[in-house]
Protein backbone atom coordinates (compact mmCIF):
# COMPACT_ATOMS: atom_id res chain seq x y z
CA UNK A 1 6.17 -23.18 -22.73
CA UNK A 2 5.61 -19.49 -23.21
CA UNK A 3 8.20 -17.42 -21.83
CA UNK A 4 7.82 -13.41 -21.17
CA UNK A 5 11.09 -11.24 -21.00
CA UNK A 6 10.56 -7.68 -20.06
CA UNK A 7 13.29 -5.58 -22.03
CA UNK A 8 14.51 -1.85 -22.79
CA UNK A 9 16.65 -2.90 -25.46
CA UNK A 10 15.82 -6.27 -27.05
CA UNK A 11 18.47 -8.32 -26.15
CA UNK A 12 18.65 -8.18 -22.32
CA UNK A 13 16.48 -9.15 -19.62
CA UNK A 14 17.13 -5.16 -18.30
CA UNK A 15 13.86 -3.48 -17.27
CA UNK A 16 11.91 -3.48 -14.08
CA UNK A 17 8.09 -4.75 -15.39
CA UNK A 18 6.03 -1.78 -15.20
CA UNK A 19 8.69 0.55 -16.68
CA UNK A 20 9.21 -2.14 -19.45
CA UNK A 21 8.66 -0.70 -22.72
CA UNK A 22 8.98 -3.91 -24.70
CA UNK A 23 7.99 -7.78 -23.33
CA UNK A 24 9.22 -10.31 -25.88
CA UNK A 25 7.66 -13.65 -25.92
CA UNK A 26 9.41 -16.90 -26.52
CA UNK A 27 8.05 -21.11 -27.23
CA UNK A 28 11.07 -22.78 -24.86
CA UNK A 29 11.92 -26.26 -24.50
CA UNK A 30 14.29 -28.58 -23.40
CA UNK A 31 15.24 -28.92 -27.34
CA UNK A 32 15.02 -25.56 -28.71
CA UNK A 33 13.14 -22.34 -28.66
CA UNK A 34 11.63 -19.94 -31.04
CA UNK A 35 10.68 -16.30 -30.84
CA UNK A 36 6.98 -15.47 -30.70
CA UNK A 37 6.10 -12.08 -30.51
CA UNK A 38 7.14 -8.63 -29.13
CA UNK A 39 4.59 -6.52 -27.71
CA UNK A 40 5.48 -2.40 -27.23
CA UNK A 41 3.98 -0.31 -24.63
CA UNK A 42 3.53 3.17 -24.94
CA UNK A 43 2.47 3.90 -21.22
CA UNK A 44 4.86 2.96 -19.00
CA UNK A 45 6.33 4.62 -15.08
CA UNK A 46 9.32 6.31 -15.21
CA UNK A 47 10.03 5.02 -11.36
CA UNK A 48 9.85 7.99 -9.62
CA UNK A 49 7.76 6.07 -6.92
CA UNK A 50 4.90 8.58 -8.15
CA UNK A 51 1.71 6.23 -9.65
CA UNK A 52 0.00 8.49 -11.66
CA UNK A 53 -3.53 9.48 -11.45
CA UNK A 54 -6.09 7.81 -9.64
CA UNK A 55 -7.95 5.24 -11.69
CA UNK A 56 -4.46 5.14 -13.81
CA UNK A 57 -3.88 1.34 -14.45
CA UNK A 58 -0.38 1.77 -16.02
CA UNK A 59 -0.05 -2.51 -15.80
CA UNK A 60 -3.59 -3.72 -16.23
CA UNK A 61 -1.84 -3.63 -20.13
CA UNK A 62 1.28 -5.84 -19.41
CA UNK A 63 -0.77 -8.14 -17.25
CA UNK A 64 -3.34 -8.90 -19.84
CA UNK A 65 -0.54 -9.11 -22.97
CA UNK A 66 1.29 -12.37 -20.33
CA UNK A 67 -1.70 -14.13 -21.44
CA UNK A 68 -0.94 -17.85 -21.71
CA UNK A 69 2.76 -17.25 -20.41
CA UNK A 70 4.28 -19.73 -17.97
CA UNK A 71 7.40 -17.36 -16.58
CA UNK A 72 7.85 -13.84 -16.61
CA UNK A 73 11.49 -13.07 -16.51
CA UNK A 74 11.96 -9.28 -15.23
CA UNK A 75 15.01 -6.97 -13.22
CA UNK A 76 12.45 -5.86 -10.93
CA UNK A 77 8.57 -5.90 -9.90
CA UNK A 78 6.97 -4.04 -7.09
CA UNK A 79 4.03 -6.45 -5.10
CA UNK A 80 1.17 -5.32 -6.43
CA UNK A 81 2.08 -6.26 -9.60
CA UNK A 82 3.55 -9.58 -9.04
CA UNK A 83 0.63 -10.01 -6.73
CA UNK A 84 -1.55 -9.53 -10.18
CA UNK A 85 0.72 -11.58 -12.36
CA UNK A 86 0.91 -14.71 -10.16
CA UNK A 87 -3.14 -14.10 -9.64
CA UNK A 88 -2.89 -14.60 -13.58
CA UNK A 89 -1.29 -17.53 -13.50
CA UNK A 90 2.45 -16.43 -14.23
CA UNK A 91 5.49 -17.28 -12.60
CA UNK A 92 7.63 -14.18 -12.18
CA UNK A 93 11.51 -14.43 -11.79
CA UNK A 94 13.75 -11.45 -11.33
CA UNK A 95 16.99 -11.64 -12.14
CA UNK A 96 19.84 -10.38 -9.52
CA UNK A 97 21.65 -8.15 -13.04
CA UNK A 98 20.99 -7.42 -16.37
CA UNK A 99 21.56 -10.55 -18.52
CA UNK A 100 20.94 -11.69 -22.05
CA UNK A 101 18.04 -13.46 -23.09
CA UNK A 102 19.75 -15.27 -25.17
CA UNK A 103 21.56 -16.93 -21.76
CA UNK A 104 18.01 -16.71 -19.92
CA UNK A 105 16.67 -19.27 -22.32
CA UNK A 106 19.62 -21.95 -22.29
CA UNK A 107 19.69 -21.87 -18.83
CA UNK A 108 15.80 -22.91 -19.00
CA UNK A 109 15.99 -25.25 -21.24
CA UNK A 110 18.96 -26.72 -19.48
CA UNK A 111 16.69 -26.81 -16.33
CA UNK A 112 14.11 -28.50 -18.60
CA UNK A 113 16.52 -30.97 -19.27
CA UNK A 114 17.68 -32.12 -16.32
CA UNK A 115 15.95 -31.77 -12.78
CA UNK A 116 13.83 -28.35 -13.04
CA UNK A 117 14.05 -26.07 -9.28
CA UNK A 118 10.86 -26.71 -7.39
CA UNK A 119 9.50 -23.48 -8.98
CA UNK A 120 9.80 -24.67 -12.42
CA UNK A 121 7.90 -27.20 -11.96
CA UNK A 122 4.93 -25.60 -10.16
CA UNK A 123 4.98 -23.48 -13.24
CA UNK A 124 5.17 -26.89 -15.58
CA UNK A 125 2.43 -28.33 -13.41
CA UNK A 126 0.16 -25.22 -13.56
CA UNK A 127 0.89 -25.35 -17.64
CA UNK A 128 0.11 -28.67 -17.91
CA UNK A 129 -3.13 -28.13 -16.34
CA UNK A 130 -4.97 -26.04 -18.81
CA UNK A 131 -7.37 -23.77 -17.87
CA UNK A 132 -9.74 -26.63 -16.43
CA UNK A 133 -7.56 -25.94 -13.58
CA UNK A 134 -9.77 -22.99 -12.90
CA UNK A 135 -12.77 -24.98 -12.73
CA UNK A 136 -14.64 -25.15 -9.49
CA UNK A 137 -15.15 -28.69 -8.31
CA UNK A 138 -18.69 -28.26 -6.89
């Protein structure tokens, strides 16, 4: 599955989402992972609580780049952007302190292995899916 990490510094899950100026992807499974991608954002809060002009969409970026992501691992999120990343299908998960991602991803792929939390496998179930999921049955 496609795993997002938002990041200031590349190694740690340390950065709340919309003030994220880096979201590394990873391909995690119970056997292994591999790194994707890294995506760099130029426009991001500086959370002052101030959200820019009106009309500024300062997440409509980071939102779009989760594209095909099951989990979204982040420090922080405020709701109206969760709100807009579960609407897209993503899991979010914020983590209680800074941690590495390195640790992130073997304690998902241990959870892969053995009996995943219920919210682990809503995300599974919502990857496994496909986007027929989106389908309307009439």
């Amino acid at each position: 599955m496609k795993v997002a990490f938002a990041t200031r510094d590349r190694t740690c899950v340390d950065a709340h989402f919309a003030s994220a100026p880096t979201i590394l992807f990873y391909d995690v499974g119970p056997d292994g992972h591999s790194f994707i991608e890294a995506i760099q954002f130029d426009t991001v809060t500086d959370e002052d609580g101030s959200h820019g002009e009106e009309g500024d969409d300062r997440i409509a970026a980071k939102v779009a780049s989760l594209k095909g992501s099951a989990l979204l691992f982040v420090r922080a999120i405020g709701g109206p952007a969760a709100a807009r990343v579960v609407n897209a299908k993503i899991h979010p998960v914020k983590l209680p302190q800074d941690e590495p991602i390195a640790q992130v991803i073997e304690r998902l792929r241990h959870m892969l292995k053995t009996n995943p939390p219920p919210w682990l496998r809503r995300a599974l179930r919502d990857l496994d899916a496909g986007p027929e999921r989106f389908i309307d049955e009439e």
